[in-house]
PDB file of N, CA and C in Angstrom:
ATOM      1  N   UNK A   1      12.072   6.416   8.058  1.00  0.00           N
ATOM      2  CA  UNK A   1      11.841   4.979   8.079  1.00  0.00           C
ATOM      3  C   UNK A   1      11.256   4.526   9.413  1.00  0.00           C
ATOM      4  N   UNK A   2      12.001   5.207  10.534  1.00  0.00           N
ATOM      5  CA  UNK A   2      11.118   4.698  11.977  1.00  0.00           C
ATOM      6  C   UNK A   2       9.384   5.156  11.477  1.00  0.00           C
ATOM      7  N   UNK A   3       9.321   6.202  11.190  1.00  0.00           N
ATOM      8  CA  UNK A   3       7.415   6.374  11.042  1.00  0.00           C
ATOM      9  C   UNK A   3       7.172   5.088  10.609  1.00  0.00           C
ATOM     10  N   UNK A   4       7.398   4.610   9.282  1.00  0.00           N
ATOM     11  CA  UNK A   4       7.249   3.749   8.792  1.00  0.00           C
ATOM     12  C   UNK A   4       7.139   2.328   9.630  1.00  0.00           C
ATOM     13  N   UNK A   5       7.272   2.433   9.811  1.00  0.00           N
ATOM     14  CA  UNK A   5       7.585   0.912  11.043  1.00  0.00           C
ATOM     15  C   UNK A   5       6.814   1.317  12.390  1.00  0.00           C
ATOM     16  N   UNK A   6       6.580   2.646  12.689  1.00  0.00           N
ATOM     17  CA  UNK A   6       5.691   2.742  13.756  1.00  0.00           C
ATOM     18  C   UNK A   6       4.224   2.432  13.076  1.00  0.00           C
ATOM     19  N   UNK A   7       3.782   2.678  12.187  1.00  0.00           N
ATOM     20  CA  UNK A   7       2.495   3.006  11.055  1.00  0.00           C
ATOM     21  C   UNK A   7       2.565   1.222  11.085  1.00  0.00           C
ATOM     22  N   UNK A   8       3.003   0.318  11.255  1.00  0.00           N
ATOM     23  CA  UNK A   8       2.794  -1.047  10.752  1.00  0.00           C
ATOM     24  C   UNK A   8       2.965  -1.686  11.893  1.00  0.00           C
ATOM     25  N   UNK A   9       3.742  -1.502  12.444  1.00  0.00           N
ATOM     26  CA  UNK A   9       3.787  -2.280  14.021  1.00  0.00           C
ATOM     27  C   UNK A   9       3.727  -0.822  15.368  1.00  0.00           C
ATOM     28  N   UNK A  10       2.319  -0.150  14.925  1.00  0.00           N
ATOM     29  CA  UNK A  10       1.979   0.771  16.188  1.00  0.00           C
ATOM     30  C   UNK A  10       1.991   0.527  17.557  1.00  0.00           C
ATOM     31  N   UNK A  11       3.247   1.375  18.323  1.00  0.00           N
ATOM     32  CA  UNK A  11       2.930   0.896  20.020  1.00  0.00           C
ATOM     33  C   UNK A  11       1.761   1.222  20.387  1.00  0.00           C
ATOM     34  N   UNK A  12       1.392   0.541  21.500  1.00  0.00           N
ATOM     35  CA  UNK A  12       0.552   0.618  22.489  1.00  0.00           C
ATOM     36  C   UNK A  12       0.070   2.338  22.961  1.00  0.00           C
ATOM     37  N   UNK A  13       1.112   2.757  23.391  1.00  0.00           N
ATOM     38  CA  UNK A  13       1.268   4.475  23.695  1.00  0.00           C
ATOM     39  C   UNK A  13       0.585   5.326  22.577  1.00  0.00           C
ATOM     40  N   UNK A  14       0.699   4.548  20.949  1.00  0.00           N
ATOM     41  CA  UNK A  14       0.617   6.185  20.093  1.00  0.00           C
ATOM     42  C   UNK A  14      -0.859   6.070  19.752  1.00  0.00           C
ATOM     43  N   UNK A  15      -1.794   7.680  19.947  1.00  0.00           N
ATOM     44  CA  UNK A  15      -3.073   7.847  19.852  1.00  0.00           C
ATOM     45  C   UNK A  15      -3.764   6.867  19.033  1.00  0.00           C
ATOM     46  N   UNK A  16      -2.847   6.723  18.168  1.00  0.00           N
ATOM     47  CA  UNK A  16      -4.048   6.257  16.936  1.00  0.00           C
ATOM     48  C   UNK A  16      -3.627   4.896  16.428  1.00  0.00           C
ATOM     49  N   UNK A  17      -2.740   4.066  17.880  1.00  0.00           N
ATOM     50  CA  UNK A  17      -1.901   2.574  17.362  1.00  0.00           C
ATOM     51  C   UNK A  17      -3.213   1.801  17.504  1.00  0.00           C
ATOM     52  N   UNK A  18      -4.285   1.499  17.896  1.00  0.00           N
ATOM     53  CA  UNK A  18      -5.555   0.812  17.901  1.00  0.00           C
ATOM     54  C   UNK A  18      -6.067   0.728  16.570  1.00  0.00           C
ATOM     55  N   UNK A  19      -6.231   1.528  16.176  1.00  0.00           N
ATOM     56  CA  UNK A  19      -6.732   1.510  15.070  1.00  0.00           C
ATOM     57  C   UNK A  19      -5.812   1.268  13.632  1.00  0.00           C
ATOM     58  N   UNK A  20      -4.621   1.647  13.403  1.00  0.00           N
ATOM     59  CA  UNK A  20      -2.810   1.435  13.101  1.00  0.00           C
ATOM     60  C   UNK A  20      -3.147  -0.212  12.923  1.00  0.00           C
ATOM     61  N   UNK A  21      -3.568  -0.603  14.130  1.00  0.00           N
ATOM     62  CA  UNK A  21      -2.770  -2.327  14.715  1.00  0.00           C
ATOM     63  C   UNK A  21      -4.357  -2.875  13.626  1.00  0.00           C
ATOM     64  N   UNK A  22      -5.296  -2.629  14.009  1.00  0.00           N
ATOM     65  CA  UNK A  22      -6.501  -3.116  13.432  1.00  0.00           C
ATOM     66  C   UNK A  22      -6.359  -3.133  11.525  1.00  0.00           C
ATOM     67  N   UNK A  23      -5.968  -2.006  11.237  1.00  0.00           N
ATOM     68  CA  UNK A  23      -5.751  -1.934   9.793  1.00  0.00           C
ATOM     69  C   UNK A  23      -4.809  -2.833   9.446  1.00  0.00           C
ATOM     70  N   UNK A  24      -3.719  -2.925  10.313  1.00  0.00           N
ATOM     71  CA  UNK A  24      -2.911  -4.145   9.694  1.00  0.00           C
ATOM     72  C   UNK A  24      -3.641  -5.423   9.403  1.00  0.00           C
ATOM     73  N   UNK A  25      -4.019  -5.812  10.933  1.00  0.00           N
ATOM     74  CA  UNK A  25      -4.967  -7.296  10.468  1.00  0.00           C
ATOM     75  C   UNK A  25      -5.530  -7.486   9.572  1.00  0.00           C
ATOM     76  N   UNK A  26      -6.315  -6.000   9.076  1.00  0.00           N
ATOM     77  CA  UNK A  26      -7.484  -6.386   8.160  1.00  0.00           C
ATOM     78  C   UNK A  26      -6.806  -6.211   6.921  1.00  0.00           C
ATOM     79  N   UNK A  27      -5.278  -5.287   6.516  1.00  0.00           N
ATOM     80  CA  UNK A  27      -4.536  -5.976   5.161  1.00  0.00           C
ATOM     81  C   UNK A  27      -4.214  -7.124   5.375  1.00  0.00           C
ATOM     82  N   UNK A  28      -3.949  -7.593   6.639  1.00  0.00           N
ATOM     83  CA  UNK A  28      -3.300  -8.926   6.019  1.00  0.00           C
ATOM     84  C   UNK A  28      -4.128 -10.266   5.701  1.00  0.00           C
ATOM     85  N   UNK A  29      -5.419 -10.348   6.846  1.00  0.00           N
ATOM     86  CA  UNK A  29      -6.629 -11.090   6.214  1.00  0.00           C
ATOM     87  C   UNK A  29      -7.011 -11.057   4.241  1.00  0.00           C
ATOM     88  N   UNK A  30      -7.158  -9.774   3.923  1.00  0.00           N
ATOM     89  CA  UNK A  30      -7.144  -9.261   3.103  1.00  0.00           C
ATOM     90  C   UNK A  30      -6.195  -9.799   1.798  1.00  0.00           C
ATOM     91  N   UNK A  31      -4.848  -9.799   2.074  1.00  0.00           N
ATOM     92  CA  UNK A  31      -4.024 -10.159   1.276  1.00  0.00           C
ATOM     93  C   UNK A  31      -3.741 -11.655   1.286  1.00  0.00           C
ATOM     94  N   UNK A  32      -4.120 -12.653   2.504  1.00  0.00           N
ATOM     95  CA  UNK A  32      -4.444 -13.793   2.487  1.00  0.00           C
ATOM     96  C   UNK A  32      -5.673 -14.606   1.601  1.00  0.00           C
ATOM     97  N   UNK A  33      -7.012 -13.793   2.263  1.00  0.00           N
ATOM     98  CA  UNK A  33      -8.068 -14.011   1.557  1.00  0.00           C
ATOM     99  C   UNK A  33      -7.776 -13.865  -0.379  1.00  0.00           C
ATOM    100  N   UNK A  34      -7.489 -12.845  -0.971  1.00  0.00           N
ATOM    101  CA  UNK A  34      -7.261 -12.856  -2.143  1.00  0.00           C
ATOM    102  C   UNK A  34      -6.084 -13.014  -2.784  1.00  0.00           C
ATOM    103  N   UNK A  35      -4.997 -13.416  -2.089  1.00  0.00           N
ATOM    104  CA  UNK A  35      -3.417 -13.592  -2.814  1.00  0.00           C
ATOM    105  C   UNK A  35      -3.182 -15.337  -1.853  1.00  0.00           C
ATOM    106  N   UNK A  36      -3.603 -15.773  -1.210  1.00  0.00           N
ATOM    107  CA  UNK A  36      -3.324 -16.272  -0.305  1.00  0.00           C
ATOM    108  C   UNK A  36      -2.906 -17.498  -1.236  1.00  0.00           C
ATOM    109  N   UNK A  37      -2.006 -18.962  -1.220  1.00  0.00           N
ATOM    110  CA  UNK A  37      -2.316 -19.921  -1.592  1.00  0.00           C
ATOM    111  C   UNK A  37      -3.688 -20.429  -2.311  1.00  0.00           C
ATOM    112  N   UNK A  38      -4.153 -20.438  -1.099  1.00  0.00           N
ATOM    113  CA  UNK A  38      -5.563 -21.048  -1.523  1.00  0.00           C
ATOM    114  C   UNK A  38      -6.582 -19.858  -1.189  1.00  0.00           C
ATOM    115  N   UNK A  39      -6.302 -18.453  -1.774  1.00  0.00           N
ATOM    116  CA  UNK A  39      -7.302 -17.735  -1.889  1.00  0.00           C
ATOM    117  C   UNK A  39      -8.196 -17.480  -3.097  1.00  0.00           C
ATOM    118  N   UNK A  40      -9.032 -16.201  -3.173  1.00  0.00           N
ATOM    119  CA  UNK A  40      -9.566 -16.288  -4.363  1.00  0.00           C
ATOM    120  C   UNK A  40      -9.132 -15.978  -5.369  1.00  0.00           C
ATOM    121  N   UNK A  41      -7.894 -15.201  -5.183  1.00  0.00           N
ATOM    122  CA  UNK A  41      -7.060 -15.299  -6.750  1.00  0.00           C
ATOM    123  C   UNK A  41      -5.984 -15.658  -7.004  1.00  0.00           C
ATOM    124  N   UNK A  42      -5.980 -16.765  -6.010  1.00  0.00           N
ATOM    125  CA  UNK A  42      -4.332 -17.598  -6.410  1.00  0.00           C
ATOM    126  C   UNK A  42      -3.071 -17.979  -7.095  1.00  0.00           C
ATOM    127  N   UNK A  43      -4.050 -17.580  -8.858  1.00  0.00           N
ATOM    128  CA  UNK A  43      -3.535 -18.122 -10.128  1.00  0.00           C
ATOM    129  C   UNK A  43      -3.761 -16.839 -10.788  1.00  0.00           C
ATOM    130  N   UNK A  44      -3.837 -15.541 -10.135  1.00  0.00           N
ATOM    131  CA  UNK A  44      -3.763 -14.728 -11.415  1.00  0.00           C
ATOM    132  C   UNK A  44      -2.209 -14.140 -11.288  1.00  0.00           C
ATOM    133  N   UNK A  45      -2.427 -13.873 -12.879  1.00  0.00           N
ATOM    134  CA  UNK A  45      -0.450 -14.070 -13.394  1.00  0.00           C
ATOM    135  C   UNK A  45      -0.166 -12.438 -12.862  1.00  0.00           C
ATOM    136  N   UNK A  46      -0.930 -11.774 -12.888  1.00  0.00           N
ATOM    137  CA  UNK A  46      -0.835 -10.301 -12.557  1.00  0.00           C
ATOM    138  C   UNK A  46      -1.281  -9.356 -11.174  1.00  0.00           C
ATOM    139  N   UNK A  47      -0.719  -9.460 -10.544  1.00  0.00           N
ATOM    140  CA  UNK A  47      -1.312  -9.496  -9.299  1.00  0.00           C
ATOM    141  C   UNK A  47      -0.600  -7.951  -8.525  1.00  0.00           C
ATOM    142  N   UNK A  48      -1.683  -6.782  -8.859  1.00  0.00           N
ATOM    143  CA  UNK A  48      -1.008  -5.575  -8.589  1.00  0.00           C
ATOM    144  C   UNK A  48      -2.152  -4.776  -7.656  1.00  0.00           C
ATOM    145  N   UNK A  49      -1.219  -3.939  -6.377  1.00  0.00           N
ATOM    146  CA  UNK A  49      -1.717  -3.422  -5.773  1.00  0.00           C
ATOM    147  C   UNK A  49      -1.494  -1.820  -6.035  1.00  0.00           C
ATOM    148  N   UNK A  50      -2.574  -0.789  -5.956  1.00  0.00           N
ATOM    149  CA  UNK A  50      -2.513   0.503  -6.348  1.00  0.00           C
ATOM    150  C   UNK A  50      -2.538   1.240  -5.233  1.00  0.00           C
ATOM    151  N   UNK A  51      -1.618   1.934  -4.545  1.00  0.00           N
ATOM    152  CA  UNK A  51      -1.499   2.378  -3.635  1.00  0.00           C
ATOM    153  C   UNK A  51      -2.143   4.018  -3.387  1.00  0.00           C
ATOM    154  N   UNK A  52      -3.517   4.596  -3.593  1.00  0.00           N
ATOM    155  CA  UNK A  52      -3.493   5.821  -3.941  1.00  0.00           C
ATOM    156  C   UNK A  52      -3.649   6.726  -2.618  1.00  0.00           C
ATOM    157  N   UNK A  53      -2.618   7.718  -2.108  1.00  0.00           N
ATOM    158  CA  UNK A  53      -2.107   8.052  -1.118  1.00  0.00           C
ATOM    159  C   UNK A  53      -0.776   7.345  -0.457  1.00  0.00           C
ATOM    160  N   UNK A  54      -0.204   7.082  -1.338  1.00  0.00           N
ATOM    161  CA  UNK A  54       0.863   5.840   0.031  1.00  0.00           C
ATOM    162  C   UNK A  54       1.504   6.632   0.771  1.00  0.00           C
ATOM    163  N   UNK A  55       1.619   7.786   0.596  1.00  0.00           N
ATOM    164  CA  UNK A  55       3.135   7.978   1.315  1.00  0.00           C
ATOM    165  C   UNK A  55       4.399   7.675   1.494  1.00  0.00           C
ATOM    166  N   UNK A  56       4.983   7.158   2.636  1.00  0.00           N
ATOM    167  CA  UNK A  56       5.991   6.277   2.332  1.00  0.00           C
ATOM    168  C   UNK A  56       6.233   4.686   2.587  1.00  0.00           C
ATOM    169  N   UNK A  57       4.990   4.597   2.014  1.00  0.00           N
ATOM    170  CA  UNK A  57       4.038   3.305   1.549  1.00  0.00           C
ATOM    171  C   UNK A  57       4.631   2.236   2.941  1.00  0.00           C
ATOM    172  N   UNK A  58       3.776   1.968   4.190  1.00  0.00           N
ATOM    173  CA  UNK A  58       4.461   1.399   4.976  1.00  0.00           C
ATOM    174  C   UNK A  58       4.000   0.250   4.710  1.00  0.00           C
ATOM    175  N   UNK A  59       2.716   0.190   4.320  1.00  0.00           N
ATOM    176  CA  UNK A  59       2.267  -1.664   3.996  1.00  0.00           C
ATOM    177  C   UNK A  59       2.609  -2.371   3.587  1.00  0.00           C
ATOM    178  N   UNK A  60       3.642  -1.823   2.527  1.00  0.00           N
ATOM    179  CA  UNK A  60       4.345  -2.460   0.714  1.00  0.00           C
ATOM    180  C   UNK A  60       4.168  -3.879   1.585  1.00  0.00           C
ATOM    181  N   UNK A  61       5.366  -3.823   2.114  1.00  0.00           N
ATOM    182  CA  UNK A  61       5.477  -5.287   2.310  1.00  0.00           C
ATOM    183  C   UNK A  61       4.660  -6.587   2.614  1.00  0.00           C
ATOM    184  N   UNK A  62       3.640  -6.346   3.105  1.00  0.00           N
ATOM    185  CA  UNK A  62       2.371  -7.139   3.471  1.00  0.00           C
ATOM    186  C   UNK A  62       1.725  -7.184   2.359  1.00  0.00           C
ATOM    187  N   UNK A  63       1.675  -6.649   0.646  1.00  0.00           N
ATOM    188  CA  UNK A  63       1.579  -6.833  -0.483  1.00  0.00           C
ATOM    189  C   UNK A  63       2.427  -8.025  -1.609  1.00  0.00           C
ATOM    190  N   UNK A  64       3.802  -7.139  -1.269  1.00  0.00           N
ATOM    191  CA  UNK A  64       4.993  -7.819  -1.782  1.00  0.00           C
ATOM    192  C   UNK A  64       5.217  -9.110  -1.563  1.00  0.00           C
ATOM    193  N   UNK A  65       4.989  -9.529  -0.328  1.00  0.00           N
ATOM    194  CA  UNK A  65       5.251 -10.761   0.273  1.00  0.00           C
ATOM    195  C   UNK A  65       4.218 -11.790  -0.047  1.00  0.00           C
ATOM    196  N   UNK A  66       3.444 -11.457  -1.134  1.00  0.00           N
ATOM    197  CA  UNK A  66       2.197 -11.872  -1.540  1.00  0.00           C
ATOM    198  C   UNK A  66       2.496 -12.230  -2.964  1.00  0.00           C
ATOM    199  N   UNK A  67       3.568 -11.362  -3.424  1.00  0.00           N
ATOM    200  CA  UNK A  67       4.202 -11.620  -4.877  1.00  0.00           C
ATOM    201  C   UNK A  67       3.379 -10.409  -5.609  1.00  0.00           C
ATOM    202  N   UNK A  68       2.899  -9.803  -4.975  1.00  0.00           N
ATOM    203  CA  UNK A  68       2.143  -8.255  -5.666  1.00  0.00           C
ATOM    204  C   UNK A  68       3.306  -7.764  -6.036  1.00  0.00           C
ATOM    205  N   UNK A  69       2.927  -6.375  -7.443  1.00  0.00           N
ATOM    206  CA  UNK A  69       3.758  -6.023  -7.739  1.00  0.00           C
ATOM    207  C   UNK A  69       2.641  -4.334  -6.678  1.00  0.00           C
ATOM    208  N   UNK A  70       3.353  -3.445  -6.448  1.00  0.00           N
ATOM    209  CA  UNK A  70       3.098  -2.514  -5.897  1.00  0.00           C
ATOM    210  C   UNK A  70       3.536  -0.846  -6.309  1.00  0.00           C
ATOM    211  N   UNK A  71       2.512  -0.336  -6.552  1.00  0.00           N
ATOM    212  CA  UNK A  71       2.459   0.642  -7.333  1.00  0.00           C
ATOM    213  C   UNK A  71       2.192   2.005  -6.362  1.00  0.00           C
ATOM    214  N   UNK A  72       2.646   2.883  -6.109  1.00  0.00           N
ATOM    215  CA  UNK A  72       2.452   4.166  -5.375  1.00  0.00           C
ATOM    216  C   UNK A  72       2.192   5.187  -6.028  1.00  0.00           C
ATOM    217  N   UNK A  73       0.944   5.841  -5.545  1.00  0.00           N
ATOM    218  CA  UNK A  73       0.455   7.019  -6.294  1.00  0.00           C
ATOM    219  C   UNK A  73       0.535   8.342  -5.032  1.00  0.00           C
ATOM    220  N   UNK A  74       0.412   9.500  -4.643  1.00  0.00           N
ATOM    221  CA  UNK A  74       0.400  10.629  -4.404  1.00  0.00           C
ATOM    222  C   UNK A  74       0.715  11.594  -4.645  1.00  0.00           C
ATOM    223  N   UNK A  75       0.634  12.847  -3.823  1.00  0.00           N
ATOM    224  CA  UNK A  75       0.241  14.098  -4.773  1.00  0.00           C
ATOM    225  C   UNK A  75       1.799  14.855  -4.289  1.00  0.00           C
ATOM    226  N   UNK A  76       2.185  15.275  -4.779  1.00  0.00           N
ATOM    227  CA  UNK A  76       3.205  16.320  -4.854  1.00  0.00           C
ATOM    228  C   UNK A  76       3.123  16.860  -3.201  1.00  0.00           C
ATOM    229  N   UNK A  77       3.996  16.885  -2.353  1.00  0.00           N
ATOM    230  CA  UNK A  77       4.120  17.975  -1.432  1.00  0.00           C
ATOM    231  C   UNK A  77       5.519  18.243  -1.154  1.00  0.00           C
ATOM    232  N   UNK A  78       5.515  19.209   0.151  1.00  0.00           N
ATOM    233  CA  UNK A  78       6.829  19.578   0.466  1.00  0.00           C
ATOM    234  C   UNK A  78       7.475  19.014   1.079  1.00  0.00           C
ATOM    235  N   UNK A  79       7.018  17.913   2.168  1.00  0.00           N
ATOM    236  CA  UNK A  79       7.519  16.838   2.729  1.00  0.00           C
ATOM    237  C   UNK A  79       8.110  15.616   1.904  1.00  0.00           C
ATOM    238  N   UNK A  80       7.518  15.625   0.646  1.00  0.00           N
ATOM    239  CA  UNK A  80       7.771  14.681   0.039  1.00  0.00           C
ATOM    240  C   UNK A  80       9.007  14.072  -0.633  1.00  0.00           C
ATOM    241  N   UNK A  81       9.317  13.279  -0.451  1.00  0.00           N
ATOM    242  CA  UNK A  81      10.868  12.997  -1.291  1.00  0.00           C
ATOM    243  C   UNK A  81      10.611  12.761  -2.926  1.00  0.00           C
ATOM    244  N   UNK A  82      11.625  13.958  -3.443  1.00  0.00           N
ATOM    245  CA  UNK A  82      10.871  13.831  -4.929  1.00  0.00           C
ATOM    246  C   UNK A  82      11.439  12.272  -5.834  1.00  0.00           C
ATOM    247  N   UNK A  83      10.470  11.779  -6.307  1.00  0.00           N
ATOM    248  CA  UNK A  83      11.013  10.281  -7.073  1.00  0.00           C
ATOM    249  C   UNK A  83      10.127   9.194  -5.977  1.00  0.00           C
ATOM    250  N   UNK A  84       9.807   9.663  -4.879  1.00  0.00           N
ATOM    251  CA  UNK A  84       9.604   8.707  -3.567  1.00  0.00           C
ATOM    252  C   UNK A  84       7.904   7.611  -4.481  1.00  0.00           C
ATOM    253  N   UNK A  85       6.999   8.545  -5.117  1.00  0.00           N
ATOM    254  CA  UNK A  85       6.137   7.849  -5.526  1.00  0.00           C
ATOM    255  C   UNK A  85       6.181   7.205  -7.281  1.00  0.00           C
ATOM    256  N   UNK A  86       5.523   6.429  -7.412  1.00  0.00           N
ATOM    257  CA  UNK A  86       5.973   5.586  -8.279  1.00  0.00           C
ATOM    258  C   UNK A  86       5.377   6.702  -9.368  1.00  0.00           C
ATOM    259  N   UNK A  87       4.145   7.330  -9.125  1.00  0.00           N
ATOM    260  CA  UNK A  87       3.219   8.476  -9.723  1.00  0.00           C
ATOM    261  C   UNK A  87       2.691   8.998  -8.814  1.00  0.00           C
ATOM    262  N   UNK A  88       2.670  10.333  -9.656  1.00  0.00           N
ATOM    263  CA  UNK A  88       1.883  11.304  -8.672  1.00  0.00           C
ATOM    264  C   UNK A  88       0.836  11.586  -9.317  1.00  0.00           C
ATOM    265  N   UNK A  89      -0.081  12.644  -8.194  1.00  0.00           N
ATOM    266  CA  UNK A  89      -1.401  12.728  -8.600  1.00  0.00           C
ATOM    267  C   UNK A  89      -2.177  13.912  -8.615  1.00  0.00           C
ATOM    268  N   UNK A  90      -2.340  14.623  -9.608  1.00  0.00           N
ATOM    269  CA  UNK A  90      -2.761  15.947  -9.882  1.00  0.00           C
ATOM    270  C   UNK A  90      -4.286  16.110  -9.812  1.00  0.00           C
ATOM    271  N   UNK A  91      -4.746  17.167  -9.356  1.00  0.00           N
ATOM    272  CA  UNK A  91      -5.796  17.450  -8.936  1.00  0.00           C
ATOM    273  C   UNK A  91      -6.851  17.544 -10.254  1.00  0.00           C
ATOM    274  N   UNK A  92      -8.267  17.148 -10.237  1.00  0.00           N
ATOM    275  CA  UNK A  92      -8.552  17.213 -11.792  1.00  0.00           C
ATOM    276  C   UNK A  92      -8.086  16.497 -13.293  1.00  0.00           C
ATOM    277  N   UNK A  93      -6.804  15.815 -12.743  1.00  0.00           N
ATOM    278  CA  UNK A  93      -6.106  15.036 -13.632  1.00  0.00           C
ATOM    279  C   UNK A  93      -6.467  13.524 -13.227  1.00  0.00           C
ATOM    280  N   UNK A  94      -6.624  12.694 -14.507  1.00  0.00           N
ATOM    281  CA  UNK A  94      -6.381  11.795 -14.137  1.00  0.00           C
ATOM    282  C   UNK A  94      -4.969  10.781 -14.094  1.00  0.00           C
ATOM    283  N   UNK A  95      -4.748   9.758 -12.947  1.00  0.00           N
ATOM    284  CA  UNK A  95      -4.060   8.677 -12.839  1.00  0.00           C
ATOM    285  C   UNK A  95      -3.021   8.364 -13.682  1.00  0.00           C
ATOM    286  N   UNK A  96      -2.130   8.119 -13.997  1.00  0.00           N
ATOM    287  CA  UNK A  96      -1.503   8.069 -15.419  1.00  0.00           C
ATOM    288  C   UNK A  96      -0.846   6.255 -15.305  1.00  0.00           C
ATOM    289  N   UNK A  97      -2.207   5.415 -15.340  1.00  0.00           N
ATOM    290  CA  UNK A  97      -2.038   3.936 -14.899  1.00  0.00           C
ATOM    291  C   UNK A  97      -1.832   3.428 -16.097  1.00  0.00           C
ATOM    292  N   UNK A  98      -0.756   2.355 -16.484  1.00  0.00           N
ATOM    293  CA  UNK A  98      -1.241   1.723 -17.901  1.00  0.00           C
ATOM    294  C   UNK A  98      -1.831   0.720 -17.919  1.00  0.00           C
ATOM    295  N   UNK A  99      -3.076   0.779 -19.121  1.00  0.00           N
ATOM    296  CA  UNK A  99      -4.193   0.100 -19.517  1.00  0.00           C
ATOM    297  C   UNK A  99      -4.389  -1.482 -18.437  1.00  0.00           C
ATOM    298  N   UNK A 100      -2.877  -2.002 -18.479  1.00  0.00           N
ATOM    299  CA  UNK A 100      -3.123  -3.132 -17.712  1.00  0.00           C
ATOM    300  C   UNK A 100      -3.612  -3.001 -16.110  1.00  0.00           C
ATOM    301  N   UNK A 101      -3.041  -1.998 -15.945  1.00  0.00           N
ATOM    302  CA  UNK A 101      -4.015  -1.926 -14.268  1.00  0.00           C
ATOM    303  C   UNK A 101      -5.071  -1.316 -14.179  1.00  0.00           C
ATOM    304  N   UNK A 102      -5.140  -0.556 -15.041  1.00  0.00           N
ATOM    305  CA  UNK A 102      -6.323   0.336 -14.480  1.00  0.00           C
ATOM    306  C   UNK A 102      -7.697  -0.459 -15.232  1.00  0.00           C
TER     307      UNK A 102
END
C-alpha cells in the first residue's frame, strides 16, 4: 500500500516522481474535464473507467471520486495478489469485458 501512495503522491527524491507528479495532474484535469460537474460527460448514467495494466491500481481513487465505476485488468504474475485484478489478461486472448463497456 505505501508503493501505492508513493505512485500518486511521488516525493521529490524518487527517480521517476516528476513525471509520477505530472501524470497525476493530467488524470485529474482529465477526470474533471470529462466527469467533472460541468464537464463533457456530466449526465452519462454509466460512467466506467478500464484500467488495462493497473496493478495495484493507485489512481482508483481520482476515478471513483468522480462516481466512476472502476474496472482492473492485468496479466497474471508472481508478484501478483491472486483476486487483486478485477480481470486478467491473457496473451492472444481477448478482454473478457461485458458488452456494456467494451
Amino acid at each position: 500500500m505505501a508503493q501505492d501512495n508513493e505512485r500518486l503522491n511521488a516525493p521529490y527524491w524518487r527517480h521517476d516522481g516528476y513525471t509520477l507528479r505530472r501524470l497525476r495532474t493530467s488524470i485529474e484535469a482529465l477526470t474533471q474535464t470529462f466527469f467533472g460537474e460541468i464537464g463533457l460527460l456530466p449526465s452519462v448514467e454509466k460512467k466506467i473507467v478500464v484500467d488495462l495494466g493497473a496493478g495495484s491500481a493507485p489512481y482508483r481513487s481520482l476515478f471513483v471520486e468522480r462516481g466512476c465505476r472502476y474496472i482492473t485488468c492485468d496479466i497474471p504474475s508472481a508478484e501478483a495478489v491472486p483476486g487483486a485484478a478485477d480481470l486478467t489478461m491473457a496473451t492472444g486472448s481477448p478482454v473478457a469485458l461485458d458488452a456494456e463497456v467494451a
